[in-house]
Protein backbone atom coordinates (compact mmCIF):
# COMPACT_ATOMS: atom_id res chain seq x y z
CA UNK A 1 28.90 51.76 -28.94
CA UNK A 2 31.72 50.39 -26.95
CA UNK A 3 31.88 48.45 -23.51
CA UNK A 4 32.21 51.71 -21.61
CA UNK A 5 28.29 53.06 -22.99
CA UNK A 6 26.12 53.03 -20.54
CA UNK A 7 22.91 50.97 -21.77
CA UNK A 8 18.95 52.32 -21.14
CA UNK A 9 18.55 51.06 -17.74
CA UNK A 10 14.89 51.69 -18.04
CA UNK A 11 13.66 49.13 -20.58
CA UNK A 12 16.33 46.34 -18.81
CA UNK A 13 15.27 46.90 -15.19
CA UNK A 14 11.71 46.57 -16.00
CA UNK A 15 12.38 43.38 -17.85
CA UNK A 16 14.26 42.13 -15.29
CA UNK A 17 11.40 42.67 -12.45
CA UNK A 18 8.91 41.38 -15.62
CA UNK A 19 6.77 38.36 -14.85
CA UNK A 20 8.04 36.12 -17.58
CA UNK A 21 12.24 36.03 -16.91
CA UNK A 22 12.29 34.11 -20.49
CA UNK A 23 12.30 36.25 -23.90
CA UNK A 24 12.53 36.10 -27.51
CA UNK A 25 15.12 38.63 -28.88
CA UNK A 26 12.12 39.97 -31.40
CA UNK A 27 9.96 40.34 -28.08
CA UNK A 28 13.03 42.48 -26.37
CA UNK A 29 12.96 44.49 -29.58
CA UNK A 30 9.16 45.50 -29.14
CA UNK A 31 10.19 46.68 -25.57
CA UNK A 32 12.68 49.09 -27.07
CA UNK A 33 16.05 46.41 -26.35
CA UNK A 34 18.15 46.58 -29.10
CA UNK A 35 20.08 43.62 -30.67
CA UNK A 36 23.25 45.16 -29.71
CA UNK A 37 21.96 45.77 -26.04
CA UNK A 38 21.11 42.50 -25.88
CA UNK A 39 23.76 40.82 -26.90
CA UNK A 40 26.28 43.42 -24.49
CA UNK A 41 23.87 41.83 -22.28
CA UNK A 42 24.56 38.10 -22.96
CA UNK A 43 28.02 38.85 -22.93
CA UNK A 44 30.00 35.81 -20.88
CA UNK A 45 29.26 37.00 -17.03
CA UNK A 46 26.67 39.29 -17.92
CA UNK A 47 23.32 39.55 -16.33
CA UNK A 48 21.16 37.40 -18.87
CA UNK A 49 22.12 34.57 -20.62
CA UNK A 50 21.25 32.82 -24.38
CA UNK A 51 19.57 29.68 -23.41
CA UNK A 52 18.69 28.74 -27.15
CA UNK A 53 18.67 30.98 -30.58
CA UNK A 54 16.44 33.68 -30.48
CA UNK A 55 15.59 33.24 -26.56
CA UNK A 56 17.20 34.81 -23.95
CA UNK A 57 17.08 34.25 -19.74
CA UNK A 58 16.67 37.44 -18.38
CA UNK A 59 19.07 36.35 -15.30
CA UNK A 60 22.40 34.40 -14.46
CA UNK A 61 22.91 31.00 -12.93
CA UNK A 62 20.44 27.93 -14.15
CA UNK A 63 17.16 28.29 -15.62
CA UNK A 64 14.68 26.61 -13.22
CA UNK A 65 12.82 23.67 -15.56
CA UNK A 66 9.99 26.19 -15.60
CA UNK A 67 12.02 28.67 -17.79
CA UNK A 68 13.59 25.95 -19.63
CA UNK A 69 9.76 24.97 -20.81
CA UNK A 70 9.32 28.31 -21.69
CA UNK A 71 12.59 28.64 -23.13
CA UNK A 72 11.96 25.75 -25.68
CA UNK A 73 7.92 27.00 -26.40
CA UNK A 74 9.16 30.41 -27.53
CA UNK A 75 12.06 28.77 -29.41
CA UNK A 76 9.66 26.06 -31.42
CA UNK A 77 6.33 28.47 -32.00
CA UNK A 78 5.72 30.42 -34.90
CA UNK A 79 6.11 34.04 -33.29
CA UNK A 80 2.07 36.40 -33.41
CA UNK A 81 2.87 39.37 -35.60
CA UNK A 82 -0.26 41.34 -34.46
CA UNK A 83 1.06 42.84 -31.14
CA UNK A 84 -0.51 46.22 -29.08
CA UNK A 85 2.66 48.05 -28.86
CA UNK A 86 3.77 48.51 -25.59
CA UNK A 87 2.90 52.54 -23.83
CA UNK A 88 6.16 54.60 -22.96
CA UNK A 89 6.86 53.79 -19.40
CA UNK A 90 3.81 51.48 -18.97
CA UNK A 91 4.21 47.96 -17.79
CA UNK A 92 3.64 45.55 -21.08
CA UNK A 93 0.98 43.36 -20.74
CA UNK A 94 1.86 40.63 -23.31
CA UNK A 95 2.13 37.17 -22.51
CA UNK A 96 4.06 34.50 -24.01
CA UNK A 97 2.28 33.29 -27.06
CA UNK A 98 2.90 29.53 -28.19
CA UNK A 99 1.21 29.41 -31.67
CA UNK A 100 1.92 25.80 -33.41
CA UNK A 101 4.07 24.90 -30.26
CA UNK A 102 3.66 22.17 -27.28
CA UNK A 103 5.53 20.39 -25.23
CA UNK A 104 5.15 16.40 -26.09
CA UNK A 105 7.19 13.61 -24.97
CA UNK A 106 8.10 12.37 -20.69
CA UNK A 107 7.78 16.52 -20.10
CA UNK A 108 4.35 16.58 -21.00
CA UNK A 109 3.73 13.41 -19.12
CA UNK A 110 5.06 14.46 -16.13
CA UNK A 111 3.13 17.86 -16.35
CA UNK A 112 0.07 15.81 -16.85
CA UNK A 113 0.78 14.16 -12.98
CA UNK A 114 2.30 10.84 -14.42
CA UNK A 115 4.14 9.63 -11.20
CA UNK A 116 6.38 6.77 -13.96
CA UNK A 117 7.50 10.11 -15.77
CA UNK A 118 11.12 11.49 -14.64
CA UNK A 119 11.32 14.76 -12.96
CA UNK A 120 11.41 17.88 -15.32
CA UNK A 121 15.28 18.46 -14.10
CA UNK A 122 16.46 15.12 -14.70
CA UNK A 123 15.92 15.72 -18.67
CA UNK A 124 18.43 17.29 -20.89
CA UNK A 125 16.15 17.60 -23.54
CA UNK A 126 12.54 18.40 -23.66
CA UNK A 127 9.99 17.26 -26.36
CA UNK A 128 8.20 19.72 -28.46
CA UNK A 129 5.53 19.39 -31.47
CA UNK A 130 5.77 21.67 -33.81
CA UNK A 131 3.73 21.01 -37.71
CA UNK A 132 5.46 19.27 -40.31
CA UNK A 133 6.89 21.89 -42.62
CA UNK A 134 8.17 24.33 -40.21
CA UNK A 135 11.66 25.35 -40.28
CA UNK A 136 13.34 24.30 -37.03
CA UNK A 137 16.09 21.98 -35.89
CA UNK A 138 16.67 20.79 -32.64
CA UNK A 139 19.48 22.15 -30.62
CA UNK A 140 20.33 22.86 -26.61
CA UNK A 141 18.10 21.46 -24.42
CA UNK A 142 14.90 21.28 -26.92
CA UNK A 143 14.02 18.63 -29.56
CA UNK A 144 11.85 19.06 -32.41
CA UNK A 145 9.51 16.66 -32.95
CA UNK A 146 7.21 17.10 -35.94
CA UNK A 147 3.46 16.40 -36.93
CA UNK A 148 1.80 16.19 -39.79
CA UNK A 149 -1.56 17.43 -37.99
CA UNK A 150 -1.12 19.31 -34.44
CA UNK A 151 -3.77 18.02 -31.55
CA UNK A 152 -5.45 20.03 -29.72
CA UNK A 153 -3.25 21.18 -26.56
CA UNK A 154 -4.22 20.85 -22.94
CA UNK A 155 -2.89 23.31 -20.38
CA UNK A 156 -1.56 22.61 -17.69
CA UNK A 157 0.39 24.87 -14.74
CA UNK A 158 1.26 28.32 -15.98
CA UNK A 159 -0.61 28.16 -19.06
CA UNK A 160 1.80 25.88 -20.71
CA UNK A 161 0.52 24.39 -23.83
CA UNK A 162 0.61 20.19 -23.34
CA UNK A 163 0.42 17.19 -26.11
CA UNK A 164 -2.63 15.19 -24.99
CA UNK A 165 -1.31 12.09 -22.81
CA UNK A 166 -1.54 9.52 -25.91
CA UNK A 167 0.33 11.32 -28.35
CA UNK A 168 2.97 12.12 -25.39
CA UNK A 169 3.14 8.83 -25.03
CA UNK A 170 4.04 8.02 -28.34
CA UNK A 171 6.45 10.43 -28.96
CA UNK A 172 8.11 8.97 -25.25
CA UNK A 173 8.16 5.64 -26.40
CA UNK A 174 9.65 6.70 -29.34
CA UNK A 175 13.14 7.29 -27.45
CA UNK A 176 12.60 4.49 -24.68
CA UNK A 177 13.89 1.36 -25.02
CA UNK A 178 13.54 -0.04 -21.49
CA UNK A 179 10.36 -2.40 -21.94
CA UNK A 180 9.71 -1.94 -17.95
CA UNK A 181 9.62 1.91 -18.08
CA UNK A 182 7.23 1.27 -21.32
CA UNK A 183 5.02 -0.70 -19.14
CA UNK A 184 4.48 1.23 -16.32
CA UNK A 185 4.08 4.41 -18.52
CA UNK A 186 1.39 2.84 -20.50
CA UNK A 187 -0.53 1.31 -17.56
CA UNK A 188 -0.64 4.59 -15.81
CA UNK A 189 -2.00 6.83 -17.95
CA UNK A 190 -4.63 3.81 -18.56
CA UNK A 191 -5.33 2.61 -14.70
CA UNK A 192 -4.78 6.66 -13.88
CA UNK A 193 -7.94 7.50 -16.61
CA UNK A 194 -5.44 9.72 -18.25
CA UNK A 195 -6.98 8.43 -21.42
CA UNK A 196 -8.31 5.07 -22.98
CA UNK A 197 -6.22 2.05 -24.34
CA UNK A 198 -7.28 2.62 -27.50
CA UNK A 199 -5.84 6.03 -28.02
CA UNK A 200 -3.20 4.80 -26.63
CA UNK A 201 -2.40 2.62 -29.36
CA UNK A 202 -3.76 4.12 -32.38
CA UNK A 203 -0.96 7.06 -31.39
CA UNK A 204 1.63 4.39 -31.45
CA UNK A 205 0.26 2.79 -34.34
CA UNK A 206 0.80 6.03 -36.52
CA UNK A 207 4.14 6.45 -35.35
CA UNK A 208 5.02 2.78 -35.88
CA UNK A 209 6.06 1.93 -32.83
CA UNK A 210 3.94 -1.24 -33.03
CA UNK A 211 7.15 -3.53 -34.39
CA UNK A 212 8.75 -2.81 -31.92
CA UNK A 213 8.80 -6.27 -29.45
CA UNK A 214 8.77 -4.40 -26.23
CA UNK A 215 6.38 -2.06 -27.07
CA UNK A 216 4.37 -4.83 -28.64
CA UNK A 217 4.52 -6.89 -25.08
CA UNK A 218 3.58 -3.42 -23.40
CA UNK A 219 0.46 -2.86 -25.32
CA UNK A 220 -0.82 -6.33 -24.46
CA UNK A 221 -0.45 -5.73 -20.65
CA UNK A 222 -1.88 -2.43 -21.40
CA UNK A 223 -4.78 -3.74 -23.64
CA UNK A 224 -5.45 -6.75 -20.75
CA UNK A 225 -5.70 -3.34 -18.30
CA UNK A 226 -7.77 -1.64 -19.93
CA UNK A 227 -10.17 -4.58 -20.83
CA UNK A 228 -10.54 -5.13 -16.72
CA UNK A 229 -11.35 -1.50 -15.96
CA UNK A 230 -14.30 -1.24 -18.58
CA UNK A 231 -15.78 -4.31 -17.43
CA UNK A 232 -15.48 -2.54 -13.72
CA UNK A 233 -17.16 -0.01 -15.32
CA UNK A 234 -20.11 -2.34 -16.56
CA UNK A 235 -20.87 -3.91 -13.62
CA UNK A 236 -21.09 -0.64 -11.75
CA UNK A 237 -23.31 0.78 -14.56
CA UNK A 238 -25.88 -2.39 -14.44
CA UNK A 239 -25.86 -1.73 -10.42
CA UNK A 240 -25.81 1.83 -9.66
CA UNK A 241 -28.56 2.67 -12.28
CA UNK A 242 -30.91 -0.06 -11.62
CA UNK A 243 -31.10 -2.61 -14.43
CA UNK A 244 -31.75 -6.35 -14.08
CA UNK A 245 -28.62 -8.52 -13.52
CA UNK A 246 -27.75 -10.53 -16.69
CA UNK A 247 -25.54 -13.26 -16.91
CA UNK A 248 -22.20 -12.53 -17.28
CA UNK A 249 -19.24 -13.25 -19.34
CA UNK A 250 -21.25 -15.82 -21.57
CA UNK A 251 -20.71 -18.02 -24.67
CA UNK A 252 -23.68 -18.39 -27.08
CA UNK A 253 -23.81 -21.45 -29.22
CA UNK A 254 -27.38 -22.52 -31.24
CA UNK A 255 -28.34 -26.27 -29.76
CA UNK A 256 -26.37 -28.69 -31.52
CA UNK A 257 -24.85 -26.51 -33.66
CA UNK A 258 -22.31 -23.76 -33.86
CA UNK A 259 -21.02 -21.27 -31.61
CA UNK A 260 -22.09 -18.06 -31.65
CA UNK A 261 -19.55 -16.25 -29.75
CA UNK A 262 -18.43 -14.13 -26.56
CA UNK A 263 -20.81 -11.65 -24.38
CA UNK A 264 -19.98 -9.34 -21.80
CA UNK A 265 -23.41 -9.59 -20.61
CA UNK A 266 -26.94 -11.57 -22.17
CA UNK A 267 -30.37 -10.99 -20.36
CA UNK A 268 -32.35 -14.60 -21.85
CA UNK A 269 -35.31 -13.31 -21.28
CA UNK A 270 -35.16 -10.41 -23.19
CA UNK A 271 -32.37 -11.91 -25.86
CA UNK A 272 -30.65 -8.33 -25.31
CA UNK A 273 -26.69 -8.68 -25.08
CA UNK A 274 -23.39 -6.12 -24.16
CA UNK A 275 -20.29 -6.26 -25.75
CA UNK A 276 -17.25 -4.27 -25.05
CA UNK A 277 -15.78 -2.59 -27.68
CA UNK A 278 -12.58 -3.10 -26.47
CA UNK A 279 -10.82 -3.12 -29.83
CA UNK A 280 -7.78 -0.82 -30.33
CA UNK A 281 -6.74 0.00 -33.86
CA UNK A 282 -3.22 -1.83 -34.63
CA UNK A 283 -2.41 -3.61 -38.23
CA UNK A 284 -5.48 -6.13 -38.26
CA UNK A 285 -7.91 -3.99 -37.19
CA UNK A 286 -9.83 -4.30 -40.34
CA UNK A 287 -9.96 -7.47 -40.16
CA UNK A 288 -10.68 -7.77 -36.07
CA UNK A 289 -14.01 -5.06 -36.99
CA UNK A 290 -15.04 -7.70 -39.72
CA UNK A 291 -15.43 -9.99 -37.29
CA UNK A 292 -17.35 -8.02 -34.49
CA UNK A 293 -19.73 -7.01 -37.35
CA UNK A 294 -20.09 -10.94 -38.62
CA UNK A 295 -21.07 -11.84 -35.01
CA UNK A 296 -23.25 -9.05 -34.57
CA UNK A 297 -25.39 -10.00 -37.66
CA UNK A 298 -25.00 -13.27 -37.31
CA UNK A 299 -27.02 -12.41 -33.65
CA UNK A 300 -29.57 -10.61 -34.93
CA UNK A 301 -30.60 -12.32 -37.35
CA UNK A 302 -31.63 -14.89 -34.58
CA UNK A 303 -33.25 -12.06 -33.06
CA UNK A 304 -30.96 -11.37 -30.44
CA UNK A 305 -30.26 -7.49 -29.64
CA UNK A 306 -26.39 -6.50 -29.07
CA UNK A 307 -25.49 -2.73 -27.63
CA UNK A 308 -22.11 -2.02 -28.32
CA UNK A 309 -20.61 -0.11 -25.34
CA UNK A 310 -16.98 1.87 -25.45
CA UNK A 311 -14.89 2.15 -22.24
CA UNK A 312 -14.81 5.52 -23.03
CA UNK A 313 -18.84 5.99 -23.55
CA UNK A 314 -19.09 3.91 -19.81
CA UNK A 315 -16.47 6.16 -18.03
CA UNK A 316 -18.46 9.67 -19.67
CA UNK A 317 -22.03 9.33 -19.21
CA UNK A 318 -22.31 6.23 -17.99
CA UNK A 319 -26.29 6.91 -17.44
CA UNK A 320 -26.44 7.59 -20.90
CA UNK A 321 -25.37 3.85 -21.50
CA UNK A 322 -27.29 2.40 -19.09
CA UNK A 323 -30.63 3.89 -20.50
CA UNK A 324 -29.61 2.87 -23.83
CA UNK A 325 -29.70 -0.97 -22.76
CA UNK A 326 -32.78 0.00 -20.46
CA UNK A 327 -34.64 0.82 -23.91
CA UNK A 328 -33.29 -2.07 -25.99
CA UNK A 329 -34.74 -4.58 -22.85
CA UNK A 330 -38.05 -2.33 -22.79
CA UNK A 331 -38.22 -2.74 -26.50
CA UNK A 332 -38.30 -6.69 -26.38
CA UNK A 333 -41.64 -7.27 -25.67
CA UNK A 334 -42.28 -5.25 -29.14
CA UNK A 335 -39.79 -7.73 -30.89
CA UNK A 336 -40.73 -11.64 -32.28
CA UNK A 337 -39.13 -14.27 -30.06
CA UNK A 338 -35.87 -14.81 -30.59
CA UNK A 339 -33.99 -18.37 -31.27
CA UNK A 340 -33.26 -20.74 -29.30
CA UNK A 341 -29.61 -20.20 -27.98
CA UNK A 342 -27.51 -22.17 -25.43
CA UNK A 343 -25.98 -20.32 -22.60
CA UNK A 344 -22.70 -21.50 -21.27
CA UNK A 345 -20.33 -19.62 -19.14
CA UNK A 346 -16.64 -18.81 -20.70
């Protein structure tokens, strides 16, 4: 074959009208494109263009960051073997298939809505998990990031396979260095209800990010966020579903002697208490759990009930929550008296 051969035109003008203007080279070859035809067809002013190895643009001029997400999915995921062959002259009906491949990082936060996450076409690179052991390097406008355990995409526009917001966040922070931008990205996806503090932090605990002193001062604003919007969340609980009002924010200490410790929310007559379990898992956590379960025994053993309630639990079935403290105040008349406790506000 030389320059002067004229090429199929039928395979490469119905590719060219095709729905998906991004392509592997193994998916041309399953449409009857040759490596030689495609490559004539990469050539340097040609109609389609190499965007990374193994993916081709089936058109000139700039991919649009659409096909550039594409582009860097097909590049990263392990290619599906079982294929229904495509009919002569029939339209193919296969879609782009992104097995052990998402897009991670400020792309995937800024396809989950995050209005702190740059525009798609201000990145030269784009973020994409990919497992451990697979055989890839980064190169072009993608970057391999690896996992030793993939989570469970989300989609978001165009079927596009997404890292959950935490783990995006991590693997964002990762590069960042600007403590503001780490701030606002982190409060966000919090005060947004993207996803929980806690997540949050146990994905930048496991990619030990937590040394790092502006990270560490972000996590504290985004820990003191978080704290305020589950409390929010209790005091709309104990009104909208009808429970008695307890006293809240409370410290407990035994008359003369010592303190007990912090409540969200006591009801005295029914010795029935709330904590938040605000906790997010960082170095100490061991040690910080030890201590909610001390205090916890330590209460009721005095006879004192305490529900544990999650930010997470509140902002999911909050009715569920509610008429799990409903029972534990119905159940009090059941109960022997508790101690004596003194109730003082924080």
């Amino acid at each position: 074959m030389n320059h002067d051969t004229p090429l199929s035109p039928r395979p490469l003008r119905h590719l060219s009208d095709g729905r998906h203007p991004v392509m592997t080279t193994a998916q041309l070859r399953t449409h009857g494109v040759t490596a030689a035809e495609t490559g004539e067809q990469c050539r340097p002013g040609g109609p389609w263009q190499q965007l990374l190895p193994g993916v081709v643009l089936l058109h000139p001029g700039p991919p649009t960051s659409d096909e550039r997400l594409h582009a860097v999915l097909l590049y990263a995921a392990r290619e599906r073997t079982a294929q229904v062959p495509a009919q002569p002259g029939a339209r193919s009906t296969r879609e782009p298939a992104y097995a052990e491949a998402m897009i991670t990082g400020l792309a995937a936060l800024t396809l989950h809505g995050l209005a702190s996450a740059p525009p798609l076409a201000s990145l030269d690179v784009l973020d994409v998990l990919v497992p451990r052991l697979r055989r890839l390097r980064s190169t072009g406008c993608a970057r391999i990031v690896r996992t030793p355990v993939l989570p469970a995409p989300g989609l978001v526009a165009a079927g596009l396979p997404v890292a959950p917001v935490p783990r995006a966040l991590a693997d964002a922070v990762a590069g960042l260095t600007d403590a503001g931008v780490v701030r606002r990205l982190l409060t966000e996806a919090v005060r947004g209800g993207h996803c929980e503090p806690a997540a949050v932090v146990r994905e930048l605990n496991r990619a030990r990010l937590l040394s790092r002193p502006h990270v560490v001062d972000a996590v504290d604003t985004l820990l003191a966020e978080g704290r305020a919007i589950a409390e929010d969340r209790l005091y709309r609980m104990v009104g909208e579903y009808g429970l008695p009002d307890p006293v809240w924010n409370v410290d407990l200490r035994l008359p003369g002697g010592p303190y007990l410790g912090g409540l969200d929310a006591y009801w005295p007559e029914q010795a029935v208490a709330v904590e938040l379990d605000t906790r997010a898992p960082r170095q100490d956590d061991d040690a910080l759990w030890s201590e909610y379960a001390r205090k916890r025994e330590h209460l009721e053993r005095l006879g004192i009930t305490v529900v544990h309630l999650t930010p997470k639990k509140l902002r999911d079935c909050p009715e569920q929550q509610a008429a799990v403290v409903r029972t534990a105040l119905m159940a009090s008349g059941d109960r022997e008296p508790a101690a004596y406790v003194v109730v003082l506000p924080r």
